[in-house]
C-alpha atoms as a PDB file:
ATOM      1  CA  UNK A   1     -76.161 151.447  -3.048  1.00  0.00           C
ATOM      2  CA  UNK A   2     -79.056 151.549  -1.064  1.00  0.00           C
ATOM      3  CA  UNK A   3     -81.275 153.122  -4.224  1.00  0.00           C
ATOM      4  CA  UNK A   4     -80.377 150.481  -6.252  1.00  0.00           C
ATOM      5  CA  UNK A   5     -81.799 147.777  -3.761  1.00  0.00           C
ATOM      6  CA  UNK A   6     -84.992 149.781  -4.059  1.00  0.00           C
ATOM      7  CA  UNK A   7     -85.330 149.784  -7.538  1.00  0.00           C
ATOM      8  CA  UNK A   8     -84.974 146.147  -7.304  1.00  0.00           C
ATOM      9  CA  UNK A   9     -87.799 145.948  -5.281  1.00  0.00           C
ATOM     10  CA  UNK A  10     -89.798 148.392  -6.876  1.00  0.00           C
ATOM     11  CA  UNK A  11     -88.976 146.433 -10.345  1.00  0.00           C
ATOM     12  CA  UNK A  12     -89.092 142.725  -9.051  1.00  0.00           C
ATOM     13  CA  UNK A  13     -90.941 141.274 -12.148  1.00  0.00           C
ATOM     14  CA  UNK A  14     -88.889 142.920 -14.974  1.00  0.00           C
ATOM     15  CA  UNK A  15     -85.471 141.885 -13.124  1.00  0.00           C
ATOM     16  CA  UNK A  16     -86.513 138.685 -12.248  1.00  0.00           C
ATOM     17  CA  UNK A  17     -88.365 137.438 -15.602  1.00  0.00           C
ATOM     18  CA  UNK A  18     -89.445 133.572 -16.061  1.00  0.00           C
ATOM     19  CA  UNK A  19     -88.208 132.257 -12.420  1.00  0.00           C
ATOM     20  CA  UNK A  20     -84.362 133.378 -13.195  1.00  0.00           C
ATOM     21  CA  UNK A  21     -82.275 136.678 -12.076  1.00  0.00           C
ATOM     22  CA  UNK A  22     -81.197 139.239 -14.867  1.00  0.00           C
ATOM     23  CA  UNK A  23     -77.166 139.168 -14.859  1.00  0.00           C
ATOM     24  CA  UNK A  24     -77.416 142.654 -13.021  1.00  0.00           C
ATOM     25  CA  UNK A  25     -79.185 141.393 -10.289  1.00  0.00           C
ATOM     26  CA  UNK A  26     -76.962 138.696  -9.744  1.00  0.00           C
ATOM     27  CA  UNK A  27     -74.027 140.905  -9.586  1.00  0.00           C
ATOM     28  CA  UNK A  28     -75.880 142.750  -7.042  1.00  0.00           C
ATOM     29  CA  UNK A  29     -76.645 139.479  -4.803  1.00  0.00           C
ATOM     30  CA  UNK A  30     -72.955 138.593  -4.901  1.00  0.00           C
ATOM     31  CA  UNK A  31     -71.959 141.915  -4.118  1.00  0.00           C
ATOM     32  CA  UNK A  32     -73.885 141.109  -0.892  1.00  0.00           C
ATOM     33  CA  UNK A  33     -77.296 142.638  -0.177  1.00  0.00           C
ATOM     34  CA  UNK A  34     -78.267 145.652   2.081  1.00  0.00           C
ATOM     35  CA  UNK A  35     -79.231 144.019   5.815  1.00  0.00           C
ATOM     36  CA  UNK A  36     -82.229 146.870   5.336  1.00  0.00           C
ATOM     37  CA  UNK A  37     -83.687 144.693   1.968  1.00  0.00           C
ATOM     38  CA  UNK A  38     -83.215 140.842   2.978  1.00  0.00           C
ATOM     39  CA  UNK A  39     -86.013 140.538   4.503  1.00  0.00           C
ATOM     40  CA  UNK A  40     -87.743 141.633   0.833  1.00  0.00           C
ATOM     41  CA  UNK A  41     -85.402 140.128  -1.433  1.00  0.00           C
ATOM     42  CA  UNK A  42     -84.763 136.826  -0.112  1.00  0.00           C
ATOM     43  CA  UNK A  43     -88.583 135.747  -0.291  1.00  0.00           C
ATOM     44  CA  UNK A  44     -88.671 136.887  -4.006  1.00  0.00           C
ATOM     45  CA  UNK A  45     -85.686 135.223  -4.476  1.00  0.00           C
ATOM     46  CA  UNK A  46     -87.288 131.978  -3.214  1.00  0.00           C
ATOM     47  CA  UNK A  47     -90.574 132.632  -4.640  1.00  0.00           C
ATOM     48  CA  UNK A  48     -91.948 132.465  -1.597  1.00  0.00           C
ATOM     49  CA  UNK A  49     -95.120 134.604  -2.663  1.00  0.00           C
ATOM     50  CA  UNK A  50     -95.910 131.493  -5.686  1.00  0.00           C
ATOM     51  CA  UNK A  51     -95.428 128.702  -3.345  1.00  0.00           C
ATOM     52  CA  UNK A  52     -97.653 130.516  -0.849  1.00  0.00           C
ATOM     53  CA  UNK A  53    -100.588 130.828  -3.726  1.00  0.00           C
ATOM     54  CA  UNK A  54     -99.821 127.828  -5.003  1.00  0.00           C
ATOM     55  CA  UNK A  55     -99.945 125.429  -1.266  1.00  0.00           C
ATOM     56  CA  UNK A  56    -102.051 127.741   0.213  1.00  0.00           C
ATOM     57  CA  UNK A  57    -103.219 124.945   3.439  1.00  0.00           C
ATOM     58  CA  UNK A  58    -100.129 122.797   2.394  1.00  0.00           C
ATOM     59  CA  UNK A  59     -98.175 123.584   5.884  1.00  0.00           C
ATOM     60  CA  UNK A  60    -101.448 122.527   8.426  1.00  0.00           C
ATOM     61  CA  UNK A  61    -101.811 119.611   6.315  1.00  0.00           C
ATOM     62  CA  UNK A  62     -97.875 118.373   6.018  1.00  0.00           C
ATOM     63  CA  UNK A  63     -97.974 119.317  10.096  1.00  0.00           C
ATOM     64  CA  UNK A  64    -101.082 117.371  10.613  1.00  0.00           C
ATOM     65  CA  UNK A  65     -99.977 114.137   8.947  1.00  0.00           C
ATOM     66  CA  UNK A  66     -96.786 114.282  10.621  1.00  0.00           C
ATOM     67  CA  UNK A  67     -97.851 114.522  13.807  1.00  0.00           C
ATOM     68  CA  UNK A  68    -100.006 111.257  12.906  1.00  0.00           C
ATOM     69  CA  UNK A  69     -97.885 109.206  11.293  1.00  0.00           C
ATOM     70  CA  UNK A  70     -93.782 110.608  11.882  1.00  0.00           C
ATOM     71  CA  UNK A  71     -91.547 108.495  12.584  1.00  0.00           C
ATOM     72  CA  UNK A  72     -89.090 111.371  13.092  1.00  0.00           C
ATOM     73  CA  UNK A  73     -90.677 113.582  15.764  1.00  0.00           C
ATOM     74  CA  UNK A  74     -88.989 111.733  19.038  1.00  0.00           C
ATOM     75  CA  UNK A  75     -85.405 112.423  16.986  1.00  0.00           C
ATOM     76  CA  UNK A  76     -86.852 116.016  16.284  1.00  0.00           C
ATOM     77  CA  UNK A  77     -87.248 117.021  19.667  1.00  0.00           C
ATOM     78  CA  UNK A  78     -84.097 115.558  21.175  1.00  0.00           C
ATOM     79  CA  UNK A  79     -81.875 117.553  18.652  1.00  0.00           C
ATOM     80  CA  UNK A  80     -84.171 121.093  19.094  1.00  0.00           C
ATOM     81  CA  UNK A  81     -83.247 120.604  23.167  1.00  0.00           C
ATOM     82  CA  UNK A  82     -79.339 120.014  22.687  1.00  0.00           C
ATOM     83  CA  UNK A  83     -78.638 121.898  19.771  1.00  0.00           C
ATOM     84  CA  UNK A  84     -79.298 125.147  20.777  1.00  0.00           C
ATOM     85  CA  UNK A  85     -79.364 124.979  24.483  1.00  0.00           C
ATOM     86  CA  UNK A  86     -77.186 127.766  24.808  1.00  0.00           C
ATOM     87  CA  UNK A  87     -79.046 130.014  22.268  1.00  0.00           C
ATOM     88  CA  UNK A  88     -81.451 132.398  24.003  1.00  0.00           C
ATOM     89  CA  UNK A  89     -84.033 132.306  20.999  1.00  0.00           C
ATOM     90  CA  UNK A  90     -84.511 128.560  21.873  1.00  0.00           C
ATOM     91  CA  UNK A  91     -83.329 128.019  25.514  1.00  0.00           C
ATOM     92  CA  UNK A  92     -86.757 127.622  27.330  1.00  0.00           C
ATOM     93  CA  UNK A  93     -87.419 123.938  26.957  1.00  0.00           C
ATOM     94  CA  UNK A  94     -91.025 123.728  25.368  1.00  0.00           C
ATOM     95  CA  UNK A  95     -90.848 127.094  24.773  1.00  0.00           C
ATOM     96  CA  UNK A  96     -93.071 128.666  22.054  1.00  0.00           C
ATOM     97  CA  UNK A  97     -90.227 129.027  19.921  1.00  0.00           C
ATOM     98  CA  UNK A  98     -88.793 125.417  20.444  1.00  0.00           C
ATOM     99  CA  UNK A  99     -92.550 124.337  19.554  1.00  0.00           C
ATOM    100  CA  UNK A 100     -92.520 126.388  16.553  1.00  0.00           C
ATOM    101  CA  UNK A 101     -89.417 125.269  15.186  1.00  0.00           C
ATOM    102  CA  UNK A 102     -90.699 121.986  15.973  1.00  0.00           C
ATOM    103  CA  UNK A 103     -93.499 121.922  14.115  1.00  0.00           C
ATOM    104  CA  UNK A 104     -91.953 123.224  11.123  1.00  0.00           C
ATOM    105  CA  UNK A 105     -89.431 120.095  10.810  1.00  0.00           C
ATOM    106  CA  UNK A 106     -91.879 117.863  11.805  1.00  0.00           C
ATOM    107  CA  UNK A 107     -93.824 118.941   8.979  1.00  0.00           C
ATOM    108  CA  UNK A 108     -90.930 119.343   6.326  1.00  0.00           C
ATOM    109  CA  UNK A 109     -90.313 115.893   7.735  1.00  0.00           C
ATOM    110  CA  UNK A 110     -93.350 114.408   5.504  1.00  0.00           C
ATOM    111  CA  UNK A 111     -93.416 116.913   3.015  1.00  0.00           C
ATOM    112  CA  UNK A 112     -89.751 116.189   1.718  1.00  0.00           C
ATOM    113  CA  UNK A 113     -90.332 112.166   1.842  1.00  0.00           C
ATOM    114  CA  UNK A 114     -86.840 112.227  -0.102  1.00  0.00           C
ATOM    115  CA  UNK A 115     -84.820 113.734   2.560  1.00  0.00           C
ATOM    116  CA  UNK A 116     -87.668 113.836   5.664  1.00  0.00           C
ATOM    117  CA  UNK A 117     -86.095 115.211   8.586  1.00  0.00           C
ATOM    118  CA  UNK A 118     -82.177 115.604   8.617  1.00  0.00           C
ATOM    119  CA  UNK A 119     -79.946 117.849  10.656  1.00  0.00           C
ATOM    120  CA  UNK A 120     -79.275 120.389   7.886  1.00  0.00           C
ATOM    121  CA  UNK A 121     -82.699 121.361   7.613  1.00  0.00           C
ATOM    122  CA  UNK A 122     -83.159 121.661  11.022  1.00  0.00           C
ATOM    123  CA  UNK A 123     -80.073 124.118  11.014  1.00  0.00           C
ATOM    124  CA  UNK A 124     -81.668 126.410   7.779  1.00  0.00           C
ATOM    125  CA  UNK A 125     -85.233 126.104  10.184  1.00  0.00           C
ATOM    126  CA  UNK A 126     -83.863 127.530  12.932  1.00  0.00           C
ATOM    127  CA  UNK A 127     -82.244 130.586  11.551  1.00  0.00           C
ATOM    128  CA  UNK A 128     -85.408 131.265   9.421  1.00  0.00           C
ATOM    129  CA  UNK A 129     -87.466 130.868  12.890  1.00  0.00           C
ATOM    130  CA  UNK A 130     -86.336 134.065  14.520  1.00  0.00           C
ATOM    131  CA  UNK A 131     -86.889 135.891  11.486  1.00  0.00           C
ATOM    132  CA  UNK A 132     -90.149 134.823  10.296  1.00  0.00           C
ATOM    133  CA  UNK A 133     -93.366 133.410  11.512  1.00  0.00           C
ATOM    134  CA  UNK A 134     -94.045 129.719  11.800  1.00  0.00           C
ATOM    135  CA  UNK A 135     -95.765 129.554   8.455  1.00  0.00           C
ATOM    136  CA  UNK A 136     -93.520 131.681   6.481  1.00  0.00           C
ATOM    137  CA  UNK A 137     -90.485 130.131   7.683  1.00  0.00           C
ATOM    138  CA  UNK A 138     -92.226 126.655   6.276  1.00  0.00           C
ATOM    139  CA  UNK A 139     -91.815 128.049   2.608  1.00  0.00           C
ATOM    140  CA  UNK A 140     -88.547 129.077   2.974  1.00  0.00           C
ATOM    141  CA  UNK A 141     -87.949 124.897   2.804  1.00  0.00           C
ATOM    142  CA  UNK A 142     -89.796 123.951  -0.013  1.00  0.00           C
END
């Protein structure tokens, strides 16, 4: 199983031609991928790498006019400090982490104008947080 996964990743751009997944590579998502190769396969998945290129200073600016003009930052902060007061990742109250995850939906929250902040993406943020750093995480959204 496991060699598979690496051929995958060793082979991203013929299995993964023109932004959509070969029909063997979906199999292999549904089948459920290796804990070992998420953290490789769900960025290409995303196209995490292209977004990066492509909004290279996109999160300092979308963080940068939310803290300026968001209307949602007050509602951002109260749901980071009861939602996950239990959860050690988040517990200390101003924490780094809590600050982090903050400024990621603070800046989703002008980025997305559509949705702007909602509960659900503060759910996807924090389980991306952990995992990835502040910036990264911020692609994961777009």
């Amino acid at each position: 199983m496991t060699s598979r996964w690496e051929e995958i990743d060793s082979n991203w751009q013929r299995i993964f031609r023109n932004g959509r997944a070969s029909e063997k590579l979906t199999r292999r998502i549904f089948k459920g991928i290796p804990q070992q190769f998420r953290m490789i396969v769900w960025p290409l998945l995303l196209c995490v790498p292209e977004v990066k290129n492509k909004n290279k200073n996109l999160y300092s600016k979308m963080l940068n006019r939310a803290l300026a003009t968001s209307n949602d930052l007050g509602q951002i902060d109260l749901d980071i400090n009861r939602t996950f007061r239990n959860t050690t990742y988040f517990r200390a109250r101003y924490g780094s982490r809590q600050q982090a995850l903050f400024r990621i939906l603070a800046a989703y929250s002008v980025f997305n104008t559509e949705v702007g902040y909602c509960q659900v993406r503060f759910r996807h943020s924090s389980h991306l947080s952990p995992v990835r750093s502040e910036i990264r995480a911020s692609y994961y959204l777009s």
